[in-house]
Protein backbone atom coordinates (compact mmCIF):
# COMPACT_ATOMS: atom_id res chain seq x y z
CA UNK A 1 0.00 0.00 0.00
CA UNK A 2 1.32 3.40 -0.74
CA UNK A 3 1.04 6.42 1.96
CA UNK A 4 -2.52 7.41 1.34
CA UNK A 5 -4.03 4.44 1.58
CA UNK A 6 -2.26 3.39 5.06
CA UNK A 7 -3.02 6.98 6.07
CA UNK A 8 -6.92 6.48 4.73
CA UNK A 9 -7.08 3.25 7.13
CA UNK A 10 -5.45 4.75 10.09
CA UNK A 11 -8.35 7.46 10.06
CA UNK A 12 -11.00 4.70 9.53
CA UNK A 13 -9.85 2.86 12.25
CA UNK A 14 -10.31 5.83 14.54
CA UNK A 15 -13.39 7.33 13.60
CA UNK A 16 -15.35 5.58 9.73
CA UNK A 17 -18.27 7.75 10.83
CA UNK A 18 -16.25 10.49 9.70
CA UNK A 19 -17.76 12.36 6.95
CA UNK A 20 -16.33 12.07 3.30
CA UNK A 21 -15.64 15.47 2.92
CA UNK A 22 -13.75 15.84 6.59
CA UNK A 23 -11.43 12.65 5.85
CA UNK A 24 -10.48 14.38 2.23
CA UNK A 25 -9.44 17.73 3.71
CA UNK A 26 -7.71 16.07 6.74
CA UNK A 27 -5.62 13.85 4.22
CA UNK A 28 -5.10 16.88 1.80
CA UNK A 29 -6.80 14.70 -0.72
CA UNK A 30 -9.60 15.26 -3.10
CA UNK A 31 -13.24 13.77 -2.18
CA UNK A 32 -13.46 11.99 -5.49
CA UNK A 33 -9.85 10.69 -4.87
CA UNK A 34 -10.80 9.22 -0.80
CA UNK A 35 -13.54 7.95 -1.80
CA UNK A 36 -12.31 6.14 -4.84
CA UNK A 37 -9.47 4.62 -2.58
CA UNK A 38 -12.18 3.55 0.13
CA UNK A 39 -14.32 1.54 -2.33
CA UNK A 40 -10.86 0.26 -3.71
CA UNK A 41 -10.09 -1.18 -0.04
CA UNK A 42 -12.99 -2.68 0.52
CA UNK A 43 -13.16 -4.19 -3.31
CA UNK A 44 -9.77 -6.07 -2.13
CA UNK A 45 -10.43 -7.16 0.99
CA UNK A 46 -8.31 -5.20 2.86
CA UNK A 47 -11.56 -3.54 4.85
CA UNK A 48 -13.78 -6.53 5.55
CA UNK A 49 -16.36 -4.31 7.46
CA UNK A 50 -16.90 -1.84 9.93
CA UNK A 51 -17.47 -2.49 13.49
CA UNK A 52 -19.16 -0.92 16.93
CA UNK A 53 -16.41 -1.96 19.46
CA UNK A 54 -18.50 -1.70 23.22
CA UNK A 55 -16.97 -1.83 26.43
CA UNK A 56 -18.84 -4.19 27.96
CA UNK A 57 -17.67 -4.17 31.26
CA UNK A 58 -20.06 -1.28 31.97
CA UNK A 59 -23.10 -2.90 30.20
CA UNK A 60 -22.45 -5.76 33.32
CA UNK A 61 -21.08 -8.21 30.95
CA UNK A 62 -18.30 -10.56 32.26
CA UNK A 63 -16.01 -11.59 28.99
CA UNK A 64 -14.17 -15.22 28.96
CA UNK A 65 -12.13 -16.29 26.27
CA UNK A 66 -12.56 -20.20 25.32
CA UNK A 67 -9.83 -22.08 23.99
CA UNK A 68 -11.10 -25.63 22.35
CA UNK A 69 -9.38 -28.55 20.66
CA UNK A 70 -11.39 -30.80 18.89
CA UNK A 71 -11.34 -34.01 17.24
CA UNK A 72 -11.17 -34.64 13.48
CA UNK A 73 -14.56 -34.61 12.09
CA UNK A 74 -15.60 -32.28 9.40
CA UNK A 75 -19.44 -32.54 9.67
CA UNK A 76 -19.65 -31.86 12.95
CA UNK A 77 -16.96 -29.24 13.08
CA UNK A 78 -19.16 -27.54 10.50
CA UNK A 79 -22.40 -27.50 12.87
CA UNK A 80 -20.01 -26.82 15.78
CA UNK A 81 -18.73 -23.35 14.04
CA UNK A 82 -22.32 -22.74 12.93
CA UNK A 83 -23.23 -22.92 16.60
CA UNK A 84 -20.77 -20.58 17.85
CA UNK A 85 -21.91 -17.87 15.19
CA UNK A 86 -25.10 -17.79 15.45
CA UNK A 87 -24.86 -17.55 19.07
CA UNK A 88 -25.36 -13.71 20.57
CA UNK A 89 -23.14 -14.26 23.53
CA UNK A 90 -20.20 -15.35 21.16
CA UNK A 91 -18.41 -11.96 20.29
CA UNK A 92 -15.14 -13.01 18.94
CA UNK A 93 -14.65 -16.48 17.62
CA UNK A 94 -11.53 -17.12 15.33
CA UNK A 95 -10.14 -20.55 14.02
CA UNK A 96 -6.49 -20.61 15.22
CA UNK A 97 -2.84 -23.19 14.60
CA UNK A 98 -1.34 -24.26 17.49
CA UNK A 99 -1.84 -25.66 20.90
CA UNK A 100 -6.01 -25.50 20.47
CA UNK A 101 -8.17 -25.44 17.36
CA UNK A 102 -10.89 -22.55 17.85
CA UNK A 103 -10.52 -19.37 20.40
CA UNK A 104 -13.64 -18.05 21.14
CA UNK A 105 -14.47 -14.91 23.24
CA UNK A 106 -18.31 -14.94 25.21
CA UNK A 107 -19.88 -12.53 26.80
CA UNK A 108 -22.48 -13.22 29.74
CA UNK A 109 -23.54 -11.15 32.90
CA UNK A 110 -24.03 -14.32 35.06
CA UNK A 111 -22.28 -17.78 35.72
CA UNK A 112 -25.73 -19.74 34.89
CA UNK A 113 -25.11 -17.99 31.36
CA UNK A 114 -21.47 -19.25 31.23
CA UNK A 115 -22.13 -22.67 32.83
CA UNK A 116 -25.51 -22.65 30.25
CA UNK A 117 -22.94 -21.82 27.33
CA UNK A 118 -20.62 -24.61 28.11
CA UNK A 119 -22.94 -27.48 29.12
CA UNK A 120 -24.85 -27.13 25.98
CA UNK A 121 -21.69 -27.42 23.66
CA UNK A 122 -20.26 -30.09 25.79
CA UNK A 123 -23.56 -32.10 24.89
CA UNK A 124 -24.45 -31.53 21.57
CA UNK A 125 -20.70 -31.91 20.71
CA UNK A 126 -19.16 -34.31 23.21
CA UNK A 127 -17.34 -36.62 20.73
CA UNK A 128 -15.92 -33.37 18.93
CA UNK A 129 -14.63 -31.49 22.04
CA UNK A 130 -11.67 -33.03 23.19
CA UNK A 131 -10.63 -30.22 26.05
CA UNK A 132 -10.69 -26.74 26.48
CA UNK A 133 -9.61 -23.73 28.48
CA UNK A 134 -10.98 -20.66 30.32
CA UNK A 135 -10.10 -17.53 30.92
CA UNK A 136 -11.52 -14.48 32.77
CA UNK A 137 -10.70 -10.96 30.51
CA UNK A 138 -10.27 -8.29 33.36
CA UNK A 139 -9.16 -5.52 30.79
CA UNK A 140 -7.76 -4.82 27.49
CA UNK A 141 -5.68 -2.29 25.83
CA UNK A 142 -6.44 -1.35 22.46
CA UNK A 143 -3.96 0.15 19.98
CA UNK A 144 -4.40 2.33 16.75
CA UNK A 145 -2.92 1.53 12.90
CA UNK A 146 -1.34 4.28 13.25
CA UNK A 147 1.22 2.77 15.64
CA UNK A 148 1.40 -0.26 12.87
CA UNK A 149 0.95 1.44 9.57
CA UNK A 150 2.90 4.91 10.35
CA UNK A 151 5.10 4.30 13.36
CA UNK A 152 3.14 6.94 14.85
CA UNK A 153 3.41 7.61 18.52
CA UNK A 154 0.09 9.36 19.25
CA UNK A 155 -1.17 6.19 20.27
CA UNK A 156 0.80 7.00 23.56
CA UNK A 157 -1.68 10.07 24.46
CA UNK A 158 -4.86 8.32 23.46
CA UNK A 159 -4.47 4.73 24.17
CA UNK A 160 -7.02 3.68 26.83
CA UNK A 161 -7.71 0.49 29.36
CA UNK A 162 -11.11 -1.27 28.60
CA UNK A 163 -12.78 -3.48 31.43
CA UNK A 164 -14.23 -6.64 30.36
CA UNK A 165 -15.40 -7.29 33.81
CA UNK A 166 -18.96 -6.16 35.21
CA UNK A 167 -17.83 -4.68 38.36
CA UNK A 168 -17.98 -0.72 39.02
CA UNK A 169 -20.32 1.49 38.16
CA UNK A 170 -22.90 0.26 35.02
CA UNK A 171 -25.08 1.72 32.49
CA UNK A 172 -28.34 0.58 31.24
CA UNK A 173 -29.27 0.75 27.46
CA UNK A 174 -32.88 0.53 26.80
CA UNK A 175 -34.40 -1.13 23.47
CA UNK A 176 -33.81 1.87 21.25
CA UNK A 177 -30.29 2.45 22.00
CA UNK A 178 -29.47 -1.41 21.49
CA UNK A 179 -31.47 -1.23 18.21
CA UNK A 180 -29.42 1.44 17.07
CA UNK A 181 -25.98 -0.68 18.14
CA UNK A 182 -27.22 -3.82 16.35
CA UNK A 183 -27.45 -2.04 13.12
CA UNK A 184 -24.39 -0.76 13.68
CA UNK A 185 -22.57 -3.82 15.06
CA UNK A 186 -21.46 -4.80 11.71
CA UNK A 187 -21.73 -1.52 9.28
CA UNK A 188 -20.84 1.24 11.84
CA UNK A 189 -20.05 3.70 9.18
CA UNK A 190 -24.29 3.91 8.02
CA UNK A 191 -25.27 7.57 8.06
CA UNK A 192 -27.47 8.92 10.38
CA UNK A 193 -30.41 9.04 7.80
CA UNK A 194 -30.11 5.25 6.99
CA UNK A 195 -29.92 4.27 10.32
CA UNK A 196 -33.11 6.01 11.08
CA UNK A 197 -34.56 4.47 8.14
CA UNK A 198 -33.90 0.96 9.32
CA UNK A 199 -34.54 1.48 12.93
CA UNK A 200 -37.62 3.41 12.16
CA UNK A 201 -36.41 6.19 14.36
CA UNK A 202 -36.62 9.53 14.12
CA UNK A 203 -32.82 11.57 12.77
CA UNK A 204 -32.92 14.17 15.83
CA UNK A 205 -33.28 11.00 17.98
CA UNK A 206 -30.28 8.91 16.58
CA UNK A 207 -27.94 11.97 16.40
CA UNK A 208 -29.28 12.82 20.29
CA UNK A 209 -28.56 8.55 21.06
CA UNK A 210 -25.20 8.46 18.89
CA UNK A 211 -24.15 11.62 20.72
CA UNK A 212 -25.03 10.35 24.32
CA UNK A 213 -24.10 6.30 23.24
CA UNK A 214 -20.23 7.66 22.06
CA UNK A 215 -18.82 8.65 25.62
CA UNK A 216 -20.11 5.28 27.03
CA UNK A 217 -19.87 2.12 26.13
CA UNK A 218 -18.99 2.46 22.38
CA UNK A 219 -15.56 2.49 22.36
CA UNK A 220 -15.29 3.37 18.47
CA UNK A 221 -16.54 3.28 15.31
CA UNK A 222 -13.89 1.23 13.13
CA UNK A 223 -12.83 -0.43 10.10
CA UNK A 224 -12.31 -4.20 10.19
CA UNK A 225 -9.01 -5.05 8.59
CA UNK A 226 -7.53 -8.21 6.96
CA UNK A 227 -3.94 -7.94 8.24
CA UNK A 228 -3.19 -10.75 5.18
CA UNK A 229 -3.93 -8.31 2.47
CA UNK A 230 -1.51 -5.80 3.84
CA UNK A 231 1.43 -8.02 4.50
CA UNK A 232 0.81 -9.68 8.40
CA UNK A 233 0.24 -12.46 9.99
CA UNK A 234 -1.84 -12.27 13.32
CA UNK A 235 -0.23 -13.96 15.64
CA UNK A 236 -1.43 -14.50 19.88
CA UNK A 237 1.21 -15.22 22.67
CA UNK A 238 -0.12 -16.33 25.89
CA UNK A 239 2.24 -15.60 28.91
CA UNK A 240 2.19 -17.15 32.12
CA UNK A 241 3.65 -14.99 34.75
CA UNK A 242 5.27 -16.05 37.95
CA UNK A 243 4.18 -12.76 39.89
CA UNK A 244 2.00 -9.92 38.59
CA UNK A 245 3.40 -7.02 40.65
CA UNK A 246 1.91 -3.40 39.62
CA UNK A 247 5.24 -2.48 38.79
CA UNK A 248 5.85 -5.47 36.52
CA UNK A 249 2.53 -5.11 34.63
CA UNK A 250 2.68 -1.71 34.08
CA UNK A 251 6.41 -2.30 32.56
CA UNK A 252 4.61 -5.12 30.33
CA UNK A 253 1.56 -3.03 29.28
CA UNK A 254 4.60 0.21 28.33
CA UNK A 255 6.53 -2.39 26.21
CA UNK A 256 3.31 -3.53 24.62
CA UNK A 257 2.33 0.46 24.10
CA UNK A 258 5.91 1.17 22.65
CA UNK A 259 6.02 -2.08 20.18
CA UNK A 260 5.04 -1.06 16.95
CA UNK A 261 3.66 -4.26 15.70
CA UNK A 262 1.79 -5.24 19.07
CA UNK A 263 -1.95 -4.26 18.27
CA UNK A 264 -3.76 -4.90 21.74
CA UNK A 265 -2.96 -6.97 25.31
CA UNK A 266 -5.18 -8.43 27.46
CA UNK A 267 -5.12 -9.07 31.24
CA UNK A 268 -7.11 -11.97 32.20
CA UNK A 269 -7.58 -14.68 35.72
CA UNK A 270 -6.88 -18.06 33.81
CA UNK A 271 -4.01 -20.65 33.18
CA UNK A 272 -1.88 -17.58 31.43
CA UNK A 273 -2.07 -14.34 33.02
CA UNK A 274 -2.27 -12.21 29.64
CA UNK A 275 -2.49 -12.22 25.98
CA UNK A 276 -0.37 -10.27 23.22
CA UNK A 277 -1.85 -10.22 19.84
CA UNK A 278 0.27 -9.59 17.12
CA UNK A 279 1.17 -8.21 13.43
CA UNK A 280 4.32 -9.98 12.33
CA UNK A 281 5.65 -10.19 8.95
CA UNK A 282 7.38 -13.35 8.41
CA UNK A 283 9.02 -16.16 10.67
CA UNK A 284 12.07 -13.90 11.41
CA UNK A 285 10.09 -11.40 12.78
CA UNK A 286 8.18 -13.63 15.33
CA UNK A 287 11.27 -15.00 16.31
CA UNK A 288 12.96 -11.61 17.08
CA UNK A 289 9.27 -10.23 19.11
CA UNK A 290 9.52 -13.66 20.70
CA UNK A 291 13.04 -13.38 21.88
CA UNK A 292 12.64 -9.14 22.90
CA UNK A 293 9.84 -10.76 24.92
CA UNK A 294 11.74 -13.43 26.88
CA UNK A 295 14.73 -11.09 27.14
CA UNK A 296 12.81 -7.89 28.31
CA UNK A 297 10.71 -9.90 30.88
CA UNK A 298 12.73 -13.24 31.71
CA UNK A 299 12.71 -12.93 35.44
CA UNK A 300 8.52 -12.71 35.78
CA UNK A 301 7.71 -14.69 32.58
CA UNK A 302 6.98 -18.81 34.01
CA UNK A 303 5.81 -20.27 30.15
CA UNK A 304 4.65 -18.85 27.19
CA UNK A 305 2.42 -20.35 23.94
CA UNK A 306 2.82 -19.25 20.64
CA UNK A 307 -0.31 -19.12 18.47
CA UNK A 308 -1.46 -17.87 15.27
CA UNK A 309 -4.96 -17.00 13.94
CA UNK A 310 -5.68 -17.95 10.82
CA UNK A 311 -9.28 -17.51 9.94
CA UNK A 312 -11.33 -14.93 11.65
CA UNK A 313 -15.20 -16.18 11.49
CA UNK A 314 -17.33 -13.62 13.82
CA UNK A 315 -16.62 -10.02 15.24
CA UNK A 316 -19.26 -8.52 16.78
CA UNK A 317 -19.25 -7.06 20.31
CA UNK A 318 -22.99 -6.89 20.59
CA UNK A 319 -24.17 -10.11 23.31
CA UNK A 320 -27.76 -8.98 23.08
């Protein structure tokens, strides 16, 4: 990709709500020429949609992350995916190489829900599943493009910590603002006029929602990239930790802030203590980010697993 383009993405995956004419005049581009390269991206590939990221911690959502290996057995495999997409409380579910098979993120305010979740997978596919693990997300820390694409350091004044834990204070939605965020769940750039149309609201209501829904819990409005198309593997390392002193998580979560290629880390209550996910290039590179890892933080880190996603099947953060 040549400058604009990377530059194009790294504003989409702040803000793709922006308005045509604003992203032209920002890039010093024409609004024939943005939009041409847009519709160009997503022709590609290289923008697969665009997403409504929530935090759900303060919806009163508790988020685990599900790692399963399975048996061989394509027919069932097929209805297992199937299950785990058409499922609401699945938000994130990816088919992944390496120690486990699928990794699937849930979202549920109660344990009923998770124990509900669980139990009726384990039944309807009990000669698939052949083990799993769990994990509690506490937070995450979510990173821009612009730290990947441009080497751009502004991500160190805006990055933010996102609970995936429903503890603290919580907000209720009622059925009009989670109307609004399932249209948007998976085409989050819709104009205001089209999502009135399909949520048969009125505009001065959705701009009043949008307004009110944007300083909590939508996190952002962005573009869903395949990191293939632009040269990257995704790859997830899962570190075990033998202590998880403030002072040694905070020096993690800087190095994670500071690597260019790391796009977010997750803290979570689980066999390994948090997750790193991952744009490397080629073999080389993964070897180097795994041995800055072990060298950087070789007196807290206890084991590490190395894995990499290779087919992302659902994103969407909305569990109701």
């Amino acid at each position: 990709m040549d400058l604009i383009n990377k530059k194009i993405i790294c504003e989409l995956d702040i803000n793709c709500r922006i308005p045509l004419s604003q992203l032209a005049k920002k890039l010093r581009i024409s609004r024939n020429v943005a939009d041409y390269r847009i519709k160009n991206l997503e022709k590609s590939g290289i923008i697969v949609n665009y997403i409504c990221s929530l935090d759900l911690g303060v919806l009163g959502y508790t988020t685990y992350k599900i790692y399963f290996k399975i048996h061989n057995g394509k027919v069932a495999e097929k209805n297992f995916v199937k299950s785990l997409i058409e499922d609401a409380r699945v938000i994130h579910c990816v088919k992944i190489e390496g120690s486990f098979d699928y990794a699937v993120t849930i979202a549920v305010k109660t344990i009923s829900d998770l124990d509900d979740f669980l139990s009726n997978l384990k039944n309807r596919f009990s000669d698939l599943i052949n083990d799993y693990y769990i994990g509690i997300i506490i937070y995450s820390k979510l990173f821009k493009m612009h730290k990947l694409l441009l080497d751009y350091k502004r991500d160190i004044l805006m990055q933010k910590s996102y609970k995936y834990s429903g503890e603290g204070k919580q907000i209720t939605l009622d059925e009009k603002d989670k109307k609004i965020l399932r249209e948007l769940s998976q085409a989050s750039n819709l104009s205001i006029v089209d999502v009135a149309k399909r949520t048969k609201l009125s505009i001065d209501s959705i701009k009043y929602r949008l307004k009110a829904l944007s300083k909590s819990p939508v996190i952002s409005y962005r573009a869903l990239l395949d990191l293939n198309k632009i040269g990257f593997y995704h790859y997830t390392i899962l570190l075990k930790i033998k202590r998880v002193a403030q002072k040694e998580e905070e020096k993690l979560m800087t190095w994670c802030l500071l690597k260019k290629n790391v796009l977010y880390c997750t803290k979570r209550i689980g066999y390994f203590d948090f997750e790193l996910n991952a744009a490397i290039t080629d073999i080389n590179d993964l070897n180097d980010f795994i041995s800055e890892i072990k060298k950087e933080f070789s007196e807290i880190i206890d084991s590490y697993d190395v894995i990499i996603n290779s087919q992302l099947l659902k994103l969407n953060y909305i569990p109701f």
